[in-house]
C-alpha atoms as a PDB file:
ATOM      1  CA  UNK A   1     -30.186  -8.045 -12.023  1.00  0.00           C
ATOM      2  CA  UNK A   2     -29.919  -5.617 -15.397  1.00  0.00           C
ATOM      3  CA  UNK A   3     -31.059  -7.382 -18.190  1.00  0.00           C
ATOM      4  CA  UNK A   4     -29.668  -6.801 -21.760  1.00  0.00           C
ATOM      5  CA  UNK A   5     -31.959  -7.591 -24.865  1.00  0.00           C
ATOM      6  CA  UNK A   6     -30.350  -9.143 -27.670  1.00  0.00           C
ATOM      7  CA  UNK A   7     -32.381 -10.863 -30.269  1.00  0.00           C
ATOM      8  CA  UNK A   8     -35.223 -10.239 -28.974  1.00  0.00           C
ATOM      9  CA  UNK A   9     -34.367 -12.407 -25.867  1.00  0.00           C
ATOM     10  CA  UNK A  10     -33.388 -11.846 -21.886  1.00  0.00           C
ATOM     11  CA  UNK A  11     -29.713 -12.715 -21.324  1.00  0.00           C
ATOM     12  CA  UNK A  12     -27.998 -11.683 -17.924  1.00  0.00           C
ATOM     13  CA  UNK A  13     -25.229  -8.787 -18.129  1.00  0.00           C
ATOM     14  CA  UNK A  14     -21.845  -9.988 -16.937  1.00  0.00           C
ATOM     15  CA  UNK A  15     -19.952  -7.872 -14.573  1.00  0.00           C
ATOM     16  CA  UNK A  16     -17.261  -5.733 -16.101  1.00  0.00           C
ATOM     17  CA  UNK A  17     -13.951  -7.443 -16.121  1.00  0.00           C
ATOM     18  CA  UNK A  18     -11.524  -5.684 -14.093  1.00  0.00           C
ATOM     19  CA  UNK A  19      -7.701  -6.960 -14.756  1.00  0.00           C
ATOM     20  CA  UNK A  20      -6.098  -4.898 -12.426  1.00  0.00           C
ATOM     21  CA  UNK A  21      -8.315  -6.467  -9.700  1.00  0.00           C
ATOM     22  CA  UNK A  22      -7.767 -10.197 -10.728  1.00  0.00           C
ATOM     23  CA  UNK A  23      -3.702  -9.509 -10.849  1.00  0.00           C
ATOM     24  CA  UNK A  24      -4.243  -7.750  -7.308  1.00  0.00           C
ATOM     25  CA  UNK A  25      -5.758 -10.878  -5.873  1.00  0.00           C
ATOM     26  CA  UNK A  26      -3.761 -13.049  -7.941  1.00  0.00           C
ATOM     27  CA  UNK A  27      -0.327 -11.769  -5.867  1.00  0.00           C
ATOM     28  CA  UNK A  28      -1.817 -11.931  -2.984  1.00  0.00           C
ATOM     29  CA  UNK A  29      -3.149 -15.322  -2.857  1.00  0.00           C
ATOM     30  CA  UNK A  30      -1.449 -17.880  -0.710  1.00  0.00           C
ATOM     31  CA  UNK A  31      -1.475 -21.601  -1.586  1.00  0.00           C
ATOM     32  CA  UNK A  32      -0.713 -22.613   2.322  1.00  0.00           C
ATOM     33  CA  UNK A  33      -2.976 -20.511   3.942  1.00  0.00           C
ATOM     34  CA  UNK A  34      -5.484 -22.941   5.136  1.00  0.00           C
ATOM     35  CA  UNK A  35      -2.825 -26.137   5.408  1.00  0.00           C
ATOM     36  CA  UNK A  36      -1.831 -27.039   9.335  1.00  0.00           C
ATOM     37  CA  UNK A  37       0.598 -28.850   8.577  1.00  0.00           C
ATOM     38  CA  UNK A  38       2.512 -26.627  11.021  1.00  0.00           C
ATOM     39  CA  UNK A  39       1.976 -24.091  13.322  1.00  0.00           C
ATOM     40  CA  UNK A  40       5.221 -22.442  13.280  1.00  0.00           C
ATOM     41  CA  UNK A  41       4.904 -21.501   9.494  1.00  0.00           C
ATOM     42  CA  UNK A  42       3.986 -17.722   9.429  1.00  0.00           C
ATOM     43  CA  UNK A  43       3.662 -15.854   6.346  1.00  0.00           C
ATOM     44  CA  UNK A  44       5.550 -12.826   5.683  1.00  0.00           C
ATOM     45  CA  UNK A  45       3.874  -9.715   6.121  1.00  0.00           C
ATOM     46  CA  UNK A  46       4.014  -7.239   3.345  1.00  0.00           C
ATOM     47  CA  UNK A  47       1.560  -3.803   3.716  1.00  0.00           C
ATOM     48  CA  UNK A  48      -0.197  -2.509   1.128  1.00  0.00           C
ATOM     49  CA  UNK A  49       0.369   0.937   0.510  1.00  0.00           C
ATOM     50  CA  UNK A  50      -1.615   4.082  -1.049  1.00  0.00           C
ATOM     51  CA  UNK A  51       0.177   6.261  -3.576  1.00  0.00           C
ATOM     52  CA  UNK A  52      -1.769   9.534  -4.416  1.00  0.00           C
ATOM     53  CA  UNK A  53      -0.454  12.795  -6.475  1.00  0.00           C
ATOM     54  CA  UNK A  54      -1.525  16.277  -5.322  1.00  0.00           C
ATOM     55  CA  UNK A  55      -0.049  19.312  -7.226  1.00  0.00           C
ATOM     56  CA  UNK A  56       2.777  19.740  -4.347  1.00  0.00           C
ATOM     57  CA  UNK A  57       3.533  16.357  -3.095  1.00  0.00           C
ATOM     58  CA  UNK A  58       3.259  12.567  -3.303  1.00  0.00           C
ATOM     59  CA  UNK A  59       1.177  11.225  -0.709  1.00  0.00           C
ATOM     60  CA  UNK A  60       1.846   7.490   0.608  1.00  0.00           C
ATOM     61  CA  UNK A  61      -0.274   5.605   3.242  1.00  0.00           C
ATOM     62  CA  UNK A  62       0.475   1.850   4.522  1.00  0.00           C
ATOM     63  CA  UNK A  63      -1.670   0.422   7.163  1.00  0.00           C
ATOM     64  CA  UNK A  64       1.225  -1.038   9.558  1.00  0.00           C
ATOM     65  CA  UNK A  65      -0.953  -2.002  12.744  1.00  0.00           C
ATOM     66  CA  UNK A  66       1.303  -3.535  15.840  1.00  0.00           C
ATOM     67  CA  UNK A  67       3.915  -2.012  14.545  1.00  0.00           C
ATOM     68  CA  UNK A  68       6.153   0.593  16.559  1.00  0.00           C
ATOM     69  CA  UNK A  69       7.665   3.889  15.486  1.00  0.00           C
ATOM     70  CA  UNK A  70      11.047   1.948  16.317  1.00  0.00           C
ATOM     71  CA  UNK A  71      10.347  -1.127  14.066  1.00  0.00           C
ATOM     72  CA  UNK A  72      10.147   1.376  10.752  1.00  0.00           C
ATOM     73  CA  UNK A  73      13.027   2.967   8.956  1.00  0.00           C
ATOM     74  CA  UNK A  74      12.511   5.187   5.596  1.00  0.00           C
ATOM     75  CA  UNK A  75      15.517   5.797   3.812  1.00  0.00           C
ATOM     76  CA  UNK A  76      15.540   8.086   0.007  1.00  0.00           C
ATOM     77  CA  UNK A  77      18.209   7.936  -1.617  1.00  0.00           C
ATOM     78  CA  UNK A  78      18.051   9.790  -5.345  1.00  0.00           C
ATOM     79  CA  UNK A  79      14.556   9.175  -6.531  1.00  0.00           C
ATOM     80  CA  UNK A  80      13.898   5.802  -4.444  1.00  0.00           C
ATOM     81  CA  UNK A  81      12.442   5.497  -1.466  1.00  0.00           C
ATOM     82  CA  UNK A  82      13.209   1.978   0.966  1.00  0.00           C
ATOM     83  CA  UNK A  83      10.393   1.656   3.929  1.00  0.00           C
ATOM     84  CA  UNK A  84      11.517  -1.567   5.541  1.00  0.00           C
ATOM     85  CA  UNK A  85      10.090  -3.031   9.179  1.00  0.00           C
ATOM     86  CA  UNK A  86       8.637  -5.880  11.088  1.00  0.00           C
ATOM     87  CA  UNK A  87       6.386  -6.985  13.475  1.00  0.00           C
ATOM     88  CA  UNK A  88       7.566  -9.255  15.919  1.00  0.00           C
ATOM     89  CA  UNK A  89       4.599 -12.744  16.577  1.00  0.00           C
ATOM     90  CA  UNK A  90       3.495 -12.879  19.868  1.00  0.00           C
ATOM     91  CA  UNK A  91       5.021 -14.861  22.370  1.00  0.00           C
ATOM     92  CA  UNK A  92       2.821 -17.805  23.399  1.00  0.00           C
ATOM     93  CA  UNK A  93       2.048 -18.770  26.803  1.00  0.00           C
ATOM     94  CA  UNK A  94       2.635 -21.989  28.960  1.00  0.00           C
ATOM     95  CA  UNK A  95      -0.268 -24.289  28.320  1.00  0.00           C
ATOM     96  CA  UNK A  96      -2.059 -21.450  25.759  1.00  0.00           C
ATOM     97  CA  UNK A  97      -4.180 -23.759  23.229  1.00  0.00           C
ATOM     98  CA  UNK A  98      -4.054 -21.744  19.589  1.00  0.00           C
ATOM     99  CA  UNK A  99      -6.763 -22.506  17.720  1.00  0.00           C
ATOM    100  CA  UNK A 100      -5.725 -20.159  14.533  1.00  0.00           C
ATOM    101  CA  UNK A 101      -3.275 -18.300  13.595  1.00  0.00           C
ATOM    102  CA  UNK A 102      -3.800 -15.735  10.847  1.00  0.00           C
ATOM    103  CA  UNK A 103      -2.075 -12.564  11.509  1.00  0.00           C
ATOM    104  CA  UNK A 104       1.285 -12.889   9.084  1.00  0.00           C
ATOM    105  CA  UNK A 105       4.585 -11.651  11.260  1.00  0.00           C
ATOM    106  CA  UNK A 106       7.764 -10.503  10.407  1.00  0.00           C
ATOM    107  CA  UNK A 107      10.321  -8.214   8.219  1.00  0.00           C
ATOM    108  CA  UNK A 108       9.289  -6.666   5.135  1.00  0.00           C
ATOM    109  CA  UNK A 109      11.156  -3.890   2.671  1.00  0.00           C
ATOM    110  CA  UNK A 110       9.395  -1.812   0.014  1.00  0.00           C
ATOM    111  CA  UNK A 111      10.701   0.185  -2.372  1.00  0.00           C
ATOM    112  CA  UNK A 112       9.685   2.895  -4.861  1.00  0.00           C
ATOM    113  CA  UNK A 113      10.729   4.677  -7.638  1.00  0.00           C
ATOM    114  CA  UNK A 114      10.061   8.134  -7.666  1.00  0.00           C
ATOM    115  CA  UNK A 115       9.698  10.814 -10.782  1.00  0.00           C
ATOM    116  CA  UNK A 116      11.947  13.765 -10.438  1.00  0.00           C
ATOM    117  CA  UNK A 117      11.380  16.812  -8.797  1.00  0.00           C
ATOM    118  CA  UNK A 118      10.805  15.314  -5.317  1.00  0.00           C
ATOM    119  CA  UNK A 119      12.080  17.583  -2.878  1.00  0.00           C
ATOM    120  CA  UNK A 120      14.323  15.557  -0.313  1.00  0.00           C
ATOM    121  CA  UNK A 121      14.738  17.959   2.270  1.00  0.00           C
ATOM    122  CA  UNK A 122      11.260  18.275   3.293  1.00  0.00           C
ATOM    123  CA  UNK A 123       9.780  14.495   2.946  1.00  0.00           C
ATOM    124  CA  UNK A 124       7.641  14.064   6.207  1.00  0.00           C
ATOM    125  CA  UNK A 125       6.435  10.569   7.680  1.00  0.00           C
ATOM    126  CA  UNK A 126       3.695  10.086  10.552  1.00  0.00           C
ATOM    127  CA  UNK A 127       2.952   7.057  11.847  1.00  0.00           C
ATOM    128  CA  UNK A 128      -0.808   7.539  13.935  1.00  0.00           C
ATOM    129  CA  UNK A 129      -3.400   5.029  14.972  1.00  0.00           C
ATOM    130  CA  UNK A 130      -1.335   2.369  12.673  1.00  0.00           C
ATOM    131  CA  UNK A 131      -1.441   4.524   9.541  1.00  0.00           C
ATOM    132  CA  UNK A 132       2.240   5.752   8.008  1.00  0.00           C
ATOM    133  CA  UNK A 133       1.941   8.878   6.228  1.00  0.00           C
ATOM    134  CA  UNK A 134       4.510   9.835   3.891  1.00  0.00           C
ATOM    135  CA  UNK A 135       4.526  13.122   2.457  1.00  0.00           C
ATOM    136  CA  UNK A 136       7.106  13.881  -0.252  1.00  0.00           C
ATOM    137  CA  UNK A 137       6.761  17.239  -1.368  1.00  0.00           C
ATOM    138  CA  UNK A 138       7.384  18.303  -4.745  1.00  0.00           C
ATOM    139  CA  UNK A 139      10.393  21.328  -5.743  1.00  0.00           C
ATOM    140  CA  UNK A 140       8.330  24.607  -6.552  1.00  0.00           C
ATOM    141  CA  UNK A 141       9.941  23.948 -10.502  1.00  0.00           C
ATOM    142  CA  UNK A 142       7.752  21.125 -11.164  1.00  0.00           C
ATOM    143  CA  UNK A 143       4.495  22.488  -8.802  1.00  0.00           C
ATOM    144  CA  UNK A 144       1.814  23.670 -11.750  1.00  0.00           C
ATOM    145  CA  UNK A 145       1.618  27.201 -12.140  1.00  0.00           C
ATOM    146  CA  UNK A 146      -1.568  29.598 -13.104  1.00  0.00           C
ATOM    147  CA  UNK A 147      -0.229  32.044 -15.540  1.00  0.00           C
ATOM    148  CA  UNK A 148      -2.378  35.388 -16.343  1.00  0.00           C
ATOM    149  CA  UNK A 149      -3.118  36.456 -19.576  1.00  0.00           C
ATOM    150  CA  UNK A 150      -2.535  40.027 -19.564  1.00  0.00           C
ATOM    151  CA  UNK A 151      -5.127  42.607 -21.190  1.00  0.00           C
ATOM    152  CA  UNK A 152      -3.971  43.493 -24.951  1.00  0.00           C
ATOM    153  CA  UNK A 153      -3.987  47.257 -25.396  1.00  0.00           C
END
């Protein structure tokens, strides 16, 4: 544990507040989780996605396991992109006893707004080992650009 001296005296550092975090867990959190009051209720099922910047493309990454190349449809239209899907609950058996149920089934739709210069004609998607890839490249106007200084003479 660090220790931080303040008059003269031992006091305990606090961990760095992180708002971002709290608001994260915040929309996440589910008040019925843990209720049984009925074993039908499923939650929806909303993936969490990646959204990185290199300097020619946008890179987005949602972990979509059980879900078939089939069960996904990407649509961009101007500068906002709709993924929307679902993943269907498992059928249950004849005299199956379910003890818990905490996978979360069903449609979900996400949409993003995208800065201009996205170039819609080459946006790739790959969907491997339960990963979706999205790769939206960017038009070569808004790509940086190294210019030389040339030699004064």
């Amino acid at each position: 544990m660090n220790l931080i001296r303040r008059d003269n005296r031992a006091i305990p550092a606090t961990p760095a507040f992180e708002p971002f975090g709290v608001m994260r867990n915040f929309l996440r959190w589910d008040p019925f989780r843990d209720l049984d009051f009925n074993m039908d209720l499923q939650t929806a099922f909303t993936p969490s996605f990646d959204i990185r910047e290199t300097p020619e493309a946008y890179l987005f990454e949602a972990d979509l396991p059980g879900i078939r190349r089939e069960d996904v449809e990407i649509n961009l239209t101007g500068n906002r992109i709709t993924i929307t899907g679902k993943r269907e609950a498992r059928a249950r058996k004849e005299k199956e006893n379910i003890f818990m149920l905490e996978r979360s089934n069903g449609a979900f739709t996400r949409s993003f707004n995208l800065p201009d210069g996205v170039d819609a004609g080459k946006v790739a998607a790959d969907l491997k080992d339960g990963v979706l890839t999205l790769t939206l490249p960017k038009v070569p106007e808004v790509q940086p650009k190294k210019i030389e200084i040339s030699l004064a003479r």
